[in-house]
Protein backbone atom coordinates (compact mmCIF):
# COMPACT_ATOMS: atom_id res chain seq x y z
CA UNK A 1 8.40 28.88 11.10
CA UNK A 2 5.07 28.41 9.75
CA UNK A 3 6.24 27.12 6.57
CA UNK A 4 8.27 24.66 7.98
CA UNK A 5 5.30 23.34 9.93
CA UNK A 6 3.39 22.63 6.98
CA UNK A 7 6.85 20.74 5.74
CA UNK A 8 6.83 19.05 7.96
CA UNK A 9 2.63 17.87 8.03
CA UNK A 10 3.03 17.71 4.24
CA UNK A 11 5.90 14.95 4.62
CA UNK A 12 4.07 13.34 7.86
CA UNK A 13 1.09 13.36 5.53
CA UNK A 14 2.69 11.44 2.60
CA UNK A 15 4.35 8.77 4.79
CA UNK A 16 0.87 7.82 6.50
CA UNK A 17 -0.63 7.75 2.83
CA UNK A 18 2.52 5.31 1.55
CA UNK A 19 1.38 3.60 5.05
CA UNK A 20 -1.92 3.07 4.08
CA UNK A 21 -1.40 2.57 0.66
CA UNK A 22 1.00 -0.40 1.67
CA UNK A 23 -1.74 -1.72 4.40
CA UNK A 24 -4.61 -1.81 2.17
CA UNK A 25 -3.16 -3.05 -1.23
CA UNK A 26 -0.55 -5.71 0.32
CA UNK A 27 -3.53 -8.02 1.83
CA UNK A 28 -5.25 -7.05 -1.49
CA UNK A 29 -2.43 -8.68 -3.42
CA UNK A 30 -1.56 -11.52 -1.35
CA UNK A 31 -5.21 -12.41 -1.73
CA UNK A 32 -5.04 -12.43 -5.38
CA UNK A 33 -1.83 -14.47 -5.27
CA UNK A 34 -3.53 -16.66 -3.19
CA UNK A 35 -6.85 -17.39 -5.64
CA UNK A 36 -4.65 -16.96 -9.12
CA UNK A 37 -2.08 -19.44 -7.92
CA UNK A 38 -4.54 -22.74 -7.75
CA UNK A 39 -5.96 -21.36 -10.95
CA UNK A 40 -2.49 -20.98 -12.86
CA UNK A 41 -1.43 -24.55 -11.37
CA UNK A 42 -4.85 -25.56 -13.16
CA UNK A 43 -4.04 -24.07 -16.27
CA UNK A 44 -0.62 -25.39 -16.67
């Protein structure tokens, strides 16, 4: 019973971390997208 708890927090606990991970490195990339692309058309 007890195990399965901590299953179950373990898996809750690596969804909200791939969550997360996803929230704060997406803007992070589409920012860098945003700045590199001007700078590749430049360099082209």
């Amino acid at each position: 019973m007890v195990f399965e708890i901590i299953k179950a927090l373990i898996l809750l606990d690596k969804i909200l971390i791939c969550f997360f991970n996803i929230f704060i490195h997406f803007p992070k990339f589409y920012l860098i997208k945003n700045i590199s692309s001007p700078i590749y058309y430049l360099l082209k």
